[in-house]
N, C-alpha and C. Protein backbone atom coordinates (compact mmCIF):
# COMPACT_ATOMS: atom_id res chain seq x y z
N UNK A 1 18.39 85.45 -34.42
CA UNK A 1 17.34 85.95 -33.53
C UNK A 1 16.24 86.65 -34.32
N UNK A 2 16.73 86.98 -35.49
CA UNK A 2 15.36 88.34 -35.91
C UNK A 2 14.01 86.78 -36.59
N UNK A 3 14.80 85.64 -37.20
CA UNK A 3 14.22 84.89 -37.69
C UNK A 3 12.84 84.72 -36.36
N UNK A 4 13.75 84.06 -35.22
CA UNK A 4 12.68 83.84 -33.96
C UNK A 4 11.54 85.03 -34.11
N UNK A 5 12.01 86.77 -34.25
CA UNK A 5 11.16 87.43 -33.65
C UNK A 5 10.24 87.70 -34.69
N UNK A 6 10.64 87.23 -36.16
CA UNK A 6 9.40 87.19 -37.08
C UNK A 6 8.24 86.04 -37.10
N UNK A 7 9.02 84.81 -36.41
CA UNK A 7 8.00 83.77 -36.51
C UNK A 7 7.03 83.87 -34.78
N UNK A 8 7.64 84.67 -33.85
CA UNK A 8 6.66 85.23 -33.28
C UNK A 8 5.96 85.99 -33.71
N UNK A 9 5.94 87.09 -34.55
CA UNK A 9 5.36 88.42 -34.82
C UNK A 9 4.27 87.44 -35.48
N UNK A 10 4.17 86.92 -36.58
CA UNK A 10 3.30 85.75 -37.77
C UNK A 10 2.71 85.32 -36.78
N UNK A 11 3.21 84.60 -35.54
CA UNK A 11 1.67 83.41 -34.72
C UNK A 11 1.38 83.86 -33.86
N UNK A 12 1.56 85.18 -33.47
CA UNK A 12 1.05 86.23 -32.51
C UNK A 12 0.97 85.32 -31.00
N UNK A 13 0.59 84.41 -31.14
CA UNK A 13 0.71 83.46 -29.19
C UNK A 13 1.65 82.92 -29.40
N UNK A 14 2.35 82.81 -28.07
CA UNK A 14 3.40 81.70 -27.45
C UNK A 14 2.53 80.91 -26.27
N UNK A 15 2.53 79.82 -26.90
CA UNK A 15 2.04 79.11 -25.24
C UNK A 15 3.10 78.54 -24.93
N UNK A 16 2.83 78.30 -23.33
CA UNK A 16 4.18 78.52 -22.60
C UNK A 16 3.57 77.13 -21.18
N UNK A 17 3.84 76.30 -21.10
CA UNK A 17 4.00 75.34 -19.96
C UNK A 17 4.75 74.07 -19.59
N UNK A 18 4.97 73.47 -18.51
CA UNK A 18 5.13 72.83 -18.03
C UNK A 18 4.92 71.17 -17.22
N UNK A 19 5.41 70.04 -17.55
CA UNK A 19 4.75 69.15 -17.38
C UNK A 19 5.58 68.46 -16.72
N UNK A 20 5.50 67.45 -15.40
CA UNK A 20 6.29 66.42 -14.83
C UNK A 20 6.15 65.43 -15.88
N UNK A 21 5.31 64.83 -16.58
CA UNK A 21 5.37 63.29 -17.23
C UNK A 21 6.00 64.10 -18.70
N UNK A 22 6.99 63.18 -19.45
CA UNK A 22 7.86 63.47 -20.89
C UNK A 22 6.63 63.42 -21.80
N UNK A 23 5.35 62.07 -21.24
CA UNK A 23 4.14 61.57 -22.52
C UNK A 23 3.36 62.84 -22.43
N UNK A 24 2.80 63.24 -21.07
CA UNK A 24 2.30 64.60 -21.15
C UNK A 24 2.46 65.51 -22.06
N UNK A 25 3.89 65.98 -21.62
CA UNK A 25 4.48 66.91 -22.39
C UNK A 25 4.53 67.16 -24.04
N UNK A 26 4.73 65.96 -23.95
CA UNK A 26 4.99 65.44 -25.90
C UNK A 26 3.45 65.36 -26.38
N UNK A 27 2.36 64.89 -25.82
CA UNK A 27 1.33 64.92 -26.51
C UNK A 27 0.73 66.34 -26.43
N UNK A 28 1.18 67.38 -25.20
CA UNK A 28 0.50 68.74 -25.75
C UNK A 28 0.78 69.32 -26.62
N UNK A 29 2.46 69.10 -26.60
CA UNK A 29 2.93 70.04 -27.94
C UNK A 29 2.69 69.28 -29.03
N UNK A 30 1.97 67.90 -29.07
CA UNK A 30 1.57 67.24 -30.87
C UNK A 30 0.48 68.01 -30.78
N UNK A 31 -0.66 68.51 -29.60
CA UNK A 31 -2.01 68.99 -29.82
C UNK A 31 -1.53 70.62 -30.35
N UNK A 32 -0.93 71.19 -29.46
CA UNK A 32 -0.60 72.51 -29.91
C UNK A 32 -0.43 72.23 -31.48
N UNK A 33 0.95 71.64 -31.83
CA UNK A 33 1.30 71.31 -33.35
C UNK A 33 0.58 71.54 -34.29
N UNK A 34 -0.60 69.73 -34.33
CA UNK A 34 -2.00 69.85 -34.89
C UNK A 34 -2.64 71.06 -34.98
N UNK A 35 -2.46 72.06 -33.87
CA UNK A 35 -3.38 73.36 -34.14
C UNK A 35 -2.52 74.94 -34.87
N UNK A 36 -1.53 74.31 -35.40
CA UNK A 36 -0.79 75.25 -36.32
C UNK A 36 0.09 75.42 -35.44
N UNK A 37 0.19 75.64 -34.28
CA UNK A 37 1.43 76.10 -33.56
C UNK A 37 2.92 75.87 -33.80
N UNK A 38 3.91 76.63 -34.07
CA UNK A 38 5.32 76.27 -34.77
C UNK A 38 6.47 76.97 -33.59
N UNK A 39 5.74 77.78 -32.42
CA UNK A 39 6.45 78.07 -31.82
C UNK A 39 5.98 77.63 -30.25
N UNK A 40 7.03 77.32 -29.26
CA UNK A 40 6.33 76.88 -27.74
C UNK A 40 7.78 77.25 -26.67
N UNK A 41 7.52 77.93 -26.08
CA UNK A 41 8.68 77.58 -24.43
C UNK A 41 7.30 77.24 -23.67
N UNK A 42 8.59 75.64 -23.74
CA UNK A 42 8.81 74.72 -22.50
C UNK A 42 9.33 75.64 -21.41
N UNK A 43 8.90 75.34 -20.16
CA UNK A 43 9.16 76.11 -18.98
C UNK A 43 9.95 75.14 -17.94
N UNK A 44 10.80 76.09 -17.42
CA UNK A 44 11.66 75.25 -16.39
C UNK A 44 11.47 75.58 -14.88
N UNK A 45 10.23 74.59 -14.75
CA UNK A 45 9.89 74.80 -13.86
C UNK A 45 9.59 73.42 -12.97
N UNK A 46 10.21 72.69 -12.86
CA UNK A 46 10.34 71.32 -12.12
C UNK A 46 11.05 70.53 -12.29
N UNK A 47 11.62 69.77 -11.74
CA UNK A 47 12.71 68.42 -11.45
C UNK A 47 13.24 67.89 -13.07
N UNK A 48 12.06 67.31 -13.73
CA UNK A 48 11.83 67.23 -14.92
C UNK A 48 12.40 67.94 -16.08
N UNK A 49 12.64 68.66 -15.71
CA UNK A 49 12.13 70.34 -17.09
C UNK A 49 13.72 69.60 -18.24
N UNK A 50 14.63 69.85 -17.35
CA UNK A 50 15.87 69.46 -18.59
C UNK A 50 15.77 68.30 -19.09
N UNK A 51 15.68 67.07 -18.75
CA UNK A 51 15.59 65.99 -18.95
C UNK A 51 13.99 65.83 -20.02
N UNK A 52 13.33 66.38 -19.73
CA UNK A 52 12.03 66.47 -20.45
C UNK A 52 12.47 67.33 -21.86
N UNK A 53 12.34 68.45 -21.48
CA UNK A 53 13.29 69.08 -22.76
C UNK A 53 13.87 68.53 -23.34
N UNK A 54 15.52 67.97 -22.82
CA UNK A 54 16.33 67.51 -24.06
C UNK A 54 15.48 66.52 -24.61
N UNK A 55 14.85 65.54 -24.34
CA UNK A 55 13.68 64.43 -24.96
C UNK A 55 12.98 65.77 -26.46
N UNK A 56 12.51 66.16 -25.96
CA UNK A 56 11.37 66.41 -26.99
C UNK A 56 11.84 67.56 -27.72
N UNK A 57 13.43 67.55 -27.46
CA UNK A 57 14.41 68.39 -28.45
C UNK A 57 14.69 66.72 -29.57
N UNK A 58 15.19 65.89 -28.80
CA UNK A 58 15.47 64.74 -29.87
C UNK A 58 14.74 64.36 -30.59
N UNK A 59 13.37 64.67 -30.38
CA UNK A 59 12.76 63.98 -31.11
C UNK A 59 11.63 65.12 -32.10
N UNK A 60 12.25 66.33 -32.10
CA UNK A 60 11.21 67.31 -32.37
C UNK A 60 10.91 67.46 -33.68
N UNK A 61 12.31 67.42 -34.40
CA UNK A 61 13.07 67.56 -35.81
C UNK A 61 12.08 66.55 -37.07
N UNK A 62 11.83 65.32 -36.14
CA UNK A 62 11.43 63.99 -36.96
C UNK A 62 9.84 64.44 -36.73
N UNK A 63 9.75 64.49 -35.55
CA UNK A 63 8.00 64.30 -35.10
C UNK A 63 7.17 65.34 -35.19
N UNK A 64 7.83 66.85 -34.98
CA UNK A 64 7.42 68.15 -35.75
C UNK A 64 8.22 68.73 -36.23
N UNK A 65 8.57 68.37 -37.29
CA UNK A 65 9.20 69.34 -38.32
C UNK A 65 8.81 71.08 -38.35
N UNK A 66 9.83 71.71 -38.47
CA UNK A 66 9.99 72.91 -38.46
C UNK A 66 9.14 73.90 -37.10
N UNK A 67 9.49 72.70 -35.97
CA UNK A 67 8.81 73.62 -34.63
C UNK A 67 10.11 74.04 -33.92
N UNK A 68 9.88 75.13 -33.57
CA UNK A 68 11.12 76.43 -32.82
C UNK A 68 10.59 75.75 -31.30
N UNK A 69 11.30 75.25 -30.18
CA UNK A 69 11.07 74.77 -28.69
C UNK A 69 12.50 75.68 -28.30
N UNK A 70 11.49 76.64 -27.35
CA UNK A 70 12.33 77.64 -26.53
C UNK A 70 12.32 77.24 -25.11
N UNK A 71 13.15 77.31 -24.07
CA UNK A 71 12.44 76.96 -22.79
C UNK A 71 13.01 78.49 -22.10
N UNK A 72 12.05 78.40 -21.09
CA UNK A 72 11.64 79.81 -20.61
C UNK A 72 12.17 79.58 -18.67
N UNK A 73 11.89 80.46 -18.14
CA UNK A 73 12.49 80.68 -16.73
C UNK A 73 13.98 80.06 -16.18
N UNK A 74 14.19 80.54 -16.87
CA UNK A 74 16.04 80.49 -16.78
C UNK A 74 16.29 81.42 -16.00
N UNK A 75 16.97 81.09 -15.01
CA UNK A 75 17.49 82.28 -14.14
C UNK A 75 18.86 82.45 -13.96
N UNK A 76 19.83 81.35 -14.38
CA UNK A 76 21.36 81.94 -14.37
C UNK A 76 21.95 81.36 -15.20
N UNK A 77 23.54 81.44 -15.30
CA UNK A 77 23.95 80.84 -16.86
C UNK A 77 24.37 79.43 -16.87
N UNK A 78 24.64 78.86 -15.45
CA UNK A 78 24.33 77.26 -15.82
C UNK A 78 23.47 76.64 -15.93
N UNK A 79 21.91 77.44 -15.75
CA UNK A 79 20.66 77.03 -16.54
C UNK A 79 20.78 77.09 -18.13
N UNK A 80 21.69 78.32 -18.38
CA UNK A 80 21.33 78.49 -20.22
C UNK A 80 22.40 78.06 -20.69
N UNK A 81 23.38 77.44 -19.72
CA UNK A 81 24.74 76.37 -20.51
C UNK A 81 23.79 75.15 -20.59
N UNK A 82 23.07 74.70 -19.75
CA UNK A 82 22.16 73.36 -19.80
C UNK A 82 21.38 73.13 -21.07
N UNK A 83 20.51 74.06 -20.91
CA UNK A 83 19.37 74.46 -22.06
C UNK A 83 20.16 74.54 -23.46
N UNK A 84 21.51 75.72 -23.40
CA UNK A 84 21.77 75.68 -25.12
C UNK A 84 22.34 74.19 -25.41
N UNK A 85 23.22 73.60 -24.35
CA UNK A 85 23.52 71.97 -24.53
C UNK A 85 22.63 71.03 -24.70
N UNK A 86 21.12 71.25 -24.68
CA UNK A 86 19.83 70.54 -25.07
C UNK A 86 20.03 70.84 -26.35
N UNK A 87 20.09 72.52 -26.77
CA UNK A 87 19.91 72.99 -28.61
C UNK A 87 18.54 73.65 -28.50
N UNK A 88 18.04 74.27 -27.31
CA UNK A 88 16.91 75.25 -27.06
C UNK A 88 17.21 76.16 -28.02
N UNK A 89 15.92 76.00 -29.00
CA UNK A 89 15.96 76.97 -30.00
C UNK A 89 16.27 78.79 -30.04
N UNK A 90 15.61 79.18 -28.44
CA UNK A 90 15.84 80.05 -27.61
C UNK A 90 15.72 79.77 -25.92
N UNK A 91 16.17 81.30 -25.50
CA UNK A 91 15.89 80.88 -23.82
C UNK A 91 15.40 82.63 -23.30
N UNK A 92 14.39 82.19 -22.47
CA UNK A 92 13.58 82.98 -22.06
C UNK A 92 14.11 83.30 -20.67
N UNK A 93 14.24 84.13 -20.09
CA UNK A 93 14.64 84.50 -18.28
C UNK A 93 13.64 85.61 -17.79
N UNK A 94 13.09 85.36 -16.71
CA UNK A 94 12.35 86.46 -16.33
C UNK A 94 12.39 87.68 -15.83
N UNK A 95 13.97 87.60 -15.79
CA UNK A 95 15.06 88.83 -15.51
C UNK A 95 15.86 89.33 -16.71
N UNK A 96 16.30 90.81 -16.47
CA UNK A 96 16.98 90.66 -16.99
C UNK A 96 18.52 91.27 -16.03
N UNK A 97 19.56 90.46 -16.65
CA UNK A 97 20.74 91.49 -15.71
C UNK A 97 22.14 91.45 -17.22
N UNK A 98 22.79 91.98 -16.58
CA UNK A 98 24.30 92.30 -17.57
C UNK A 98 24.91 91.10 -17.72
N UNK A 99 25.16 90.09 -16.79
CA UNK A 99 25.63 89.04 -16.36
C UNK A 99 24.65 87.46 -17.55
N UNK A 100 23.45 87.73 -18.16
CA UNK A 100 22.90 86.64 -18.42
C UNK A 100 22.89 87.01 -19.64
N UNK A 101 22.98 88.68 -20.10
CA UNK A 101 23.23 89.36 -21.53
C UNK A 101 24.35 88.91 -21.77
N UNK A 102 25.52 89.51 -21.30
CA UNK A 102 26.41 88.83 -21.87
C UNK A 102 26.99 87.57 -22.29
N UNK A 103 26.41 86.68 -21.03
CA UNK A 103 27.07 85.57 -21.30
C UNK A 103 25.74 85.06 -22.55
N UNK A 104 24.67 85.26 -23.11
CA UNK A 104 24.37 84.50 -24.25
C UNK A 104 24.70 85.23 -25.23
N UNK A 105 25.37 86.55 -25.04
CA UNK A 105 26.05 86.83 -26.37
C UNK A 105 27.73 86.12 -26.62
N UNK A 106 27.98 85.82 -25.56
CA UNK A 106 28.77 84.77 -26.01
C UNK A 106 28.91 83.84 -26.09
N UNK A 107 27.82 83.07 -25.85
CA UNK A 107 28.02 81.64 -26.05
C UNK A 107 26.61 81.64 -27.07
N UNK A 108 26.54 82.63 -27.99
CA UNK A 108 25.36 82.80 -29.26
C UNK A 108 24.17 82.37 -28.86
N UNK A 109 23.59 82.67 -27.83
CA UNK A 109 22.52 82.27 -27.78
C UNK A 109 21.32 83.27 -27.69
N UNK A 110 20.32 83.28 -27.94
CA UNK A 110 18.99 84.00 -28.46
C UNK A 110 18.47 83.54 -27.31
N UNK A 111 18.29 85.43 -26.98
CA UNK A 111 17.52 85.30 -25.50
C UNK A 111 17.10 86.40 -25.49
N UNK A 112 15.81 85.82 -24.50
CA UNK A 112 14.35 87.12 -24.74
C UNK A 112 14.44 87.39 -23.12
N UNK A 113 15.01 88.33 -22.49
CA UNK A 113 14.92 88.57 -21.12
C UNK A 113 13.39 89.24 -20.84
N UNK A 114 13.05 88.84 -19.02
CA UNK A 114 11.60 89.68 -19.21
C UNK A 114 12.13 90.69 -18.65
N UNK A 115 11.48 91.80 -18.34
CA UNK A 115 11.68 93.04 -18.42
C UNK A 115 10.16 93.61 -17.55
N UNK A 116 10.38 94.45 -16.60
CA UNK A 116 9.16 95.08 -15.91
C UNK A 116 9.29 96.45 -16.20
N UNK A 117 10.59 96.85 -15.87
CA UNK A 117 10.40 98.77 -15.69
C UNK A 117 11.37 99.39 -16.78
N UNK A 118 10.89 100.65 -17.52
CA UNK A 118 11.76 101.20 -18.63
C UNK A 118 13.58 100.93 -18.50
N UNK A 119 13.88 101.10 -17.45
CA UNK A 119 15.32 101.05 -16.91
C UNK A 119 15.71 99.58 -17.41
N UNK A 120 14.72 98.09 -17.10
CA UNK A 120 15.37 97.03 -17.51
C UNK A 120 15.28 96.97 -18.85
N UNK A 121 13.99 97.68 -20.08
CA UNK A 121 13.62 97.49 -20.99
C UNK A 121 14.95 98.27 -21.46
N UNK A 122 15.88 99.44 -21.32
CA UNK A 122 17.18 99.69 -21.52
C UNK A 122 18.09 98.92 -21.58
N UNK A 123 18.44 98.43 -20.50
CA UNK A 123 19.29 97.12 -20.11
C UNK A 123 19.39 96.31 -21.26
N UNK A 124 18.26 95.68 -21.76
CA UNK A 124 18.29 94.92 -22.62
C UNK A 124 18.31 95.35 -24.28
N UNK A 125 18.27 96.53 -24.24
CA UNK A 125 18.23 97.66 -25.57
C UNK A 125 19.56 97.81 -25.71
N UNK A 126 20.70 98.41 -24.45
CA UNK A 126 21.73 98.53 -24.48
C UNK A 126 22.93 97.09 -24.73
N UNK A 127 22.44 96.23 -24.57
CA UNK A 127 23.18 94.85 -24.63
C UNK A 127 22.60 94.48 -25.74
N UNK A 128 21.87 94.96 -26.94
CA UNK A 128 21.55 94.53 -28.35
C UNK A 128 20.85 93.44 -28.28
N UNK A 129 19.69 93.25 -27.54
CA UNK A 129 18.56 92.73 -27.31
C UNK A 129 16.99 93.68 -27.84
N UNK A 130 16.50 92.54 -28.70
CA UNK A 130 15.39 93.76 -29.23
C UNK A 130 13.90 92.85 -29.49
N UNK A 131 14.24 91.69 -28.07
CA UNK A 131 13.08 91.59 -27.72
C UNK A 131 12.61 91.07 -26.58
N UNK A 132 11.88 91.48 -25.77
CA UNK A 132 11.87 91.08 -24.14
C UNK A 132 10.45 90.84 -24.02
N UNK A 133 10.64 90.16 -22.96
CA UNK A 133 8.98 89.57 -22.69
C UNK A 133 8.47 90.59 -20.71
N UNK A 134 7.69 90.84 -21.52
CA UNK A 134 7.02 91.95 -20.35
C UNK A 134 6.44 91.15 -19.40
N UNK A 135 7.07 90.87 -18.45
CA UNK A 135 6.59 90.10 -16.84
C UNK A 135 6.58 90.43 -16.26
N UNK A 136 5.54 90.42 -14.27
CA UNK A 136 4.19 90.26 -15.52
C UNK A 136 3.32 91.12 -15.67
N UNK A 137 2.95 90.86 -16.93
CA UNK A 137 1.97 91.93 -17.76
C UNK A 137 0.64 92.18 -16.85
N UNK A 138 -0.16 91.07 -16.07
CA UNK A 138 -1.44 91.73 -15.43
C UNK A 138 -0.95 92.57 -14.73
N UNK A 139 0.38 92.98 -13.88
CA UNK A 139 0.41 93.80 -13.36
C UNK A 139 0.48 95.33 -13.50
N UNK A 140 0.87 95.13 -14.81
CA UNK A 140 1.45 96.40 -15.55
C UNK A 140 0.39 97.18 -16.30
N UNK A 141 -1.29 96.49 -17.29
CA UNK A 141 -1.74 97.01 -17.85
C UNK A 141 -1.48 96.71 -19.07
N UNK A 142 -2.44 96.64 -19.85
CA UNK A 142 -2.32 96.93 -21.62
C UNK A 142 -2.08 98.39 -22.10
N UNK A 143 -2.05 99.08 -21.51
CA UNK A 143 -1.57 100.39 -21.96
C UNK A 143 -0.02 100.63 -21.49
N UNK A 144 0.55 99.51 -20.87
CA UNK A 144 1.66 100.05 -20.55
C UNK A 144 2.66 99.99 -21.75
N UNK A 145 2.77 98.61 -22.65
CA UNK A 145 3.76 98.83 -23.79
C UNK A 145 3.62 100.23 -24.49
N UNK A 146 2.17 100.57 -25.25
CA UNK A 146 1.99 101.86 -25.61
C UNK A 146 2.37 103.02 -25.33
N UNK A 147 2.70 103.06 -23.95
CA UNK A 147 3.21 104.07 -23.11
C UNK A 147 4.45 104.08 -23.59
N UNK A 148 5.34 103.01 -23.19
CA UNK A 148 6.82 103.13 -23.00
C UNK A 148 7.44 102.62 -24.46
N UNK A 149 6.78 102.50 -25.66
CA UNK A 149 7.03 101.80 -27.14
C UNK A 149 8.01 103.27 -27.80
N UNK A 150 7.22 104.38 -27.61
CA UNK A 150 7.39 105.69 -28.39
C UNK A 150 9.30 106.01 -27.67
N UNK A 151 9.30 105.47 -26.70
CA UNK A 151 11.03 105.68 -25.74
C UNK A 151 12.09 104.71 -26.54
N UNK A 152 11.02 103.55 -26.95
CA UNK A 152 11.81 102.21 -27.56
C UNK A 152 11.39 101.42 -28.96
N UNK A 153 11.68 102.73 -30.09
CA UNK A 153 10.56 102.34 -30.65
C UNK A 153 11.08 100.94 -31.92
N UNK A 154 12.62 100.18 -31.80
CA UNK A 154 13.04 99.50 -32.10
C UNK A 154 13.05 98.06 -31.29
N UNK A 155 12.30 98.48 -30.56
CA UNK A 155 12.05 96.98 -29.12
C UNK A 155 10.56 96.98 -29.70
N UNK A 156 10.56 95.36 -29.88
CA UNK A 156 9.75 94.47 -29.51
C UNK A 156 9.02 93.79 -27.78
N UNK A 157 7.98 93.54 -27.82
CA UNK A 157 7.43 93.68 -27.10
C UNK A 157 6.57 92.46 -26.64
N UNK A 158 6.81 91.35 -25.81
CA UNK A 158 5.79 90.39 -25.86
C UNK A 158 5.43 89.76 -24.38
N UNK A 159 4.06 90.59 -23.92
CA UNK A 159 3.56 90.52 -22.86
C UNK A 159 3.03 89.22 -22.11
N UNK A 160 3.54 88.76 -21.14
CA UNK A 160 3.12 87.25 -20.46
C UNK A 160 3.10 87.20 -18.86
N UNK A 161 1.92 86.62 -18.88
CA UNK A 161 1.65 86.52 -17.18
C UNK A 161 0.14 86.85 -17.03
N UNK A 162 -0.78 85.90 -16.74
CA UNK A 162 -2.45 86.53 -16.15
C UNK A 162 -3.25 86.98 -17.65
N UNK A 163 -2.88 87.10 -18.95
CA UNK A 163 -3.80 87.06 -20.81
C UNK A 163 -4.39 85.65 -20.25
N UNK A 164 -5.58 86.40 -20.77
CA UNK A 164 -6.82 85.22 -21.21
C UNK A 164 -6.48 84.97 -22.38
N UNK A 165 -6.59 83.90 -22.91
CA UNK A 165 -6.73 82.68 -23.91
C UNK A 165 -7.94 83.12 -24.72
N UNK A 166 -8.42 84.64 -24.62
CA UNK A 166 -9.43 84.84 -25.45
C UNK A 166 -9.40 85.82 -26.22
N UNK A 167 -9.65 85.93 -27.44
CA UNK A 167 -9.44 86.96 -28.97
C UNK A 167 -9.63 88.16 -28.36
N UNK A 168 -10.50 88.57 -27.96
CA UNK A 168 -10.76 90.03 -27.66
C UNK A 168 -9.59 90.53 -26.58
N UNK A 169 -9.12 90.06 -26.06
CA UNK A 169 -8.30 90.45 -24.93
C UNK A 169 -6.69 90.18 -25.36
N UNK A 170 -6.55 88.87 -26.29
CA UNK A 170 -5.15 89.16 -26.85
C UNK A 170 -4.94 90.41 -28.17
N UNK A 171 -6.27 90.71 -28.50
CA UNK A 171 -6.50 91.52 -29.62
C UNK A 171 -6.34 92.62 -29.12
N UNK A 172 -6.47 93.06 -27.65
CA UNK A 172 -6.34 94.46 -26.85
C UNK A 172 -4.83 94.67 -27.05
N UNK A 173 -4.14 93.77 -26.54
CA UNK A 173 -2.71 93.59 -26.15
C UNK A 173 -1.92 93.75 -27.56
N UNK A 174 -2.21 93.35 -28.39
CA UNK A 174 -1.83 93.21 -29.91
C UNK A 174 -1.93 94.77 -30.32
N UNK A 175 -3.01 95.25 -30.07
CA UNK A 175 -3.48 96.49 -30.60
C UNK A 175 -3.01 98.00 -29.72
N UNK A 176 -2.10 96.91 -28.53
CA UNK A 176 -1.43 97.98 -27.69
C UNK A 176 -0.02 98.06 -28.02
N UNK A 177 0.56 97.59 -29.07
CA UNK A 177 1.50 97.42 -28.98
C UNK A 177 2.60 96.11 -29.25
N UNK A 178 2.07 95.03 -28.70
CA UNK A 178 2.78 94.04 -28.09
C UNK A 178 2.76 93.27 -29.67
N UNK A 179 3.56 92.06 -29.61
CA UNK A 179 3.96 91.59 -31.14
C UNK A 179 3.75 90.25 -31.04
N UNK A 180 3.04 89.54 -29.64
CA UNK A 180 2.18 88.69 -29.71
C UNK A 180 1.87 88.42 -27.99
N UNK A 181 1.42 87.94 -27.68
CA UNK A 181 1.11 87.10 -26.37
C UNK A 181 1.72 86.02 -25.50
N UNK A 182 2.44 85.46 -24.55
CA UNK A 182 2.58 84.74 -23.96
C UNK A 182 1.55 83.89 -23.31
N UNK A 183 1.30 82.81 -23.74
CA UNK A 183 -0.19 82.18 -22.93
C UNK A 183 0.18 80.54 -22.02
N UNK A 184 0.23 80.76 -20.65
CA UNK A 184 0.28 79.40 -20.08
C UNK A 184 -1.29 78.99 -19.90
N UNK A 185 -1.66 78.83 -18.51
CA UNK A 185 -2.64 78.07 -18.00
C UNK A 185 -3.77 78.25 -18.42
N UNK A 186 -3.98 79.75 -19.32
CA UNK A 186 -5.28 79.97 -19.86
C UNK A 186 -5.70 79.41 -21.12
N UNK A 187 -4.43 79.00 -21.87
CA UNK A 187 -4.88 78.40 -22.79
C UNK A 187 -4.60 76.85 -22.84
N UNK A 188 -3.99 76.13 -22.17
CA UNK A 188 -3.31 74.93 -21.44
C UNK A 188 -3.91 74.70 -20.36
N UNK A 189 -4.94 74.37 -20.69
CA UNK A 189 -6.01 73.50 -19.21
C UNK A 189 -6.24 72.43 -18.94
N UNK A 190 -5.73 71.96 -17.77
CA UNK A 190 -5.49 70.81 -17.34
C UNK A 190 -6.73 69.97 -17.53
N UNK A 191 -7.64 70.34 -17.75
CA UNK A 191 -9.07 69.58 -18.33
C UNK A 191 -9.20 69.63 -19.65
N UNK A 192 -8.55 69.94 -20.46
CA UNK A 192 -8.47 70.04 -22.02
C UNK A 192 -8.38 68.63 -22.10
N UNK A 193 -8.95 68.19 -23.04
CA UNK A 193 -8.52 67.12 -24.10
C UNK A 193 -7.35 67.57 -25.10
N UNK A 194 -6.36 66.62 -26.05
CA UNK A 194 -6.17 67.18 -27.00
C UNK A 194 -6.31 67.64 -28.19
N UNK A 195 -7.88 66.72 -28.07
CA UNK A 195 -8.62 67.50 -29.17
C UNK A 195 -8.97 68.93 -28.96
N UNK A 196 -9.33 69.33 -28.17
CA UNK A 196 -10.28 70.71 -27.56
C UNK A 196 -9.38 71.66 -27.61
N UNK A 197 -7.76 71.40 -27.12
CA UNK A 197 -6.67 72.27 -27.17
C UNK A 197 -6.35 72.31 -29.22
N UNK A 198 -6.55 71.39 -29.65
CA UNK A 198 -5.99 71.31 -30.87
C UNK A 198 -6.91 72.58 -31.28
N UNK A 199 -8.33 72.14 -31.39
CA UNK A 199 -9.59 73.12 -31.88
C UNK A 199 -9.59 74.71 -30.98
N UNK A 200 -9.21 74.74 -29.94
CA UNK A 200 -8.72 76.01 -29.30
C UNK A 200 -7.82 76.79 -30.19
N UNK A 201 -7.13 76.09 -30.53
CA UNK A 201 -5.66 76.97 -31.01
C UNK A 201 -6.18 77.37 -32.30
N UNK A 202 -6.44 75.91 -33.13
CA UNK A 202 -6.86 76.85 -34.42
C UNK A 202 -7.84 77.90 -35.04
N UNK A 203 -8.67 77.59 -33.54
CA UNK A 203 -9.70 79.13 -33.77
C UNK A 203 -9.23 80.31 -33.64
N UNK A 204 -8.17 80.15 -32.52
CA UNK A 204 -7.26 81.38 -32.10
C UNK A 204 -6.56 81.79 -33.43
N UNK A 205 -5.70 80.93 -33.88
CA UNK A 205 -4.53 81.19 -34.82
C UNK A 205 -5.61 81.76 -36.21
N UNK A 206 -7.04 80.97 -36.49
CA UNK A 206 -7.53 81.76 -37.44
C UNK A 206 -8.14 83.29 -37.41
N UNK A 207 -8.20 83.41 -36.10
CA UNK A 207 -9.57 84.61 -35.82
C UNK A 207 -8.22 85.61 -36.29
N UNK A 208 -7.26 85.55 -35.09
CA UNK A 208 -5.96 86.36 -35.01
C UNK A 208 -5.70 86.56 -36.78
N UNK A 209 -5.37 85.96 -37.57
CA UNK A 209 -5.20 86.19 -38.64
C UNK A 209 -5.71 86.59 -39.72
N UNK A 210 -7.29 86.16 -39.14
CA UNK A 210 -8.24 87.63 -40.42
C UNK A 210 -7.90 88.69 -39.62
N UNK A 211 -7.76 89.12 -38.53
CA UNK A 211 -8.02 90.14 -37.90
C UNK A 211 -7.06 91.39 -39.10
């Protein structure tokens, strides 16, 4: 797990979506790819999602070498018996409870629960989890990790839900605290080309990195 939370910390965004078609799917994450991207949750969020997944788990190894595919909105543990039986590099839940901690500490699996209020950000501190994804973040504020970091100051922090897809505003979030971004629809637009997404990302991934 600490490997995952350094190669988040390094590409500061996670983009994060969802696709009914497998060709869809597979050609965003070659555009993401092309644009440096090494990390992505796939989201389970339709009919599709496992069957799509395990696909572009088989074929990830050959076709992008050294890309981490996490899938995200997992909500109980025969979702994350499914997912680790794909070989989901990680698994994301937008909850967190005792019941989804434990069982991926025993069946080894690397999982980033989300987390809203200090009490769950415990939860997941106390079950030796030390990194949760703050859902969701428009509701909460960019000052809220800052707030509650100094209580937890060995938790990681990675805010998703309603971030613009734009430097100045993941640079707020970065600079509040957080150890990178979660980005669906704002940076994954259904009117993108994959050129435009490719050239999106790598402006992102460069600006972010002089910064």
């Amino acid at each position: 797990m600490n490997a995952i939370i350094r190669k988040i910390k390094e590409q500061k965004i996670i983009p994060l979506f969802y696709h009914e078609s497998f060709e869809v799917s597979k050609n965003t994450i070659k555009a993401l790819y092309d644009g440096g991207i090494r990390i992505i949750e796939y989201t389970n969020r339709g009919g599709k999602a496992l069957e799509n997944f395990t696909r572009l788990k088989e074929i990830s190894s050959t076709e992008f070498p050294g890309l981490l595919l996490g899938i995200g909105t997992v909500k109980n543990t025969k979702e994350m018996d499914d997912y680790a039986a794909a070989k989901a590099d990680f698994i994301i839940t937008p909850v967190i409870s005792e019941e989804l901690a434990e069982h991926a500490a025993e069946k080894n699996i690397s999982l980033i629960p989300g987390c809203f209020t200090p009490s769950e950000v415990n939860s997941a501190y106390q079950n030796g989890l030390r990194l949760v994804k703050v859902f969701p973040a428009d509701a909460l504020g960019k000052n809220y990790i800052k707030s509650i970091q100094p209580v937890f100051p060995e938790m990681n922090f990675m805010p998703t839900g309603g971030i613009s897809a734009d430097f100045d505003d993941i640079t707020d979030w970065l600079e509040g605290g957080a150890i990178a971004v979660g980005l669906g629809s704002s940076l994954i637009k259904t009117d993108f080309t994959a050129g435009q997404l490719t050239e999106k990302v790598q402006n992102l991934l460069q600006q972010l990195n002089q910064n």
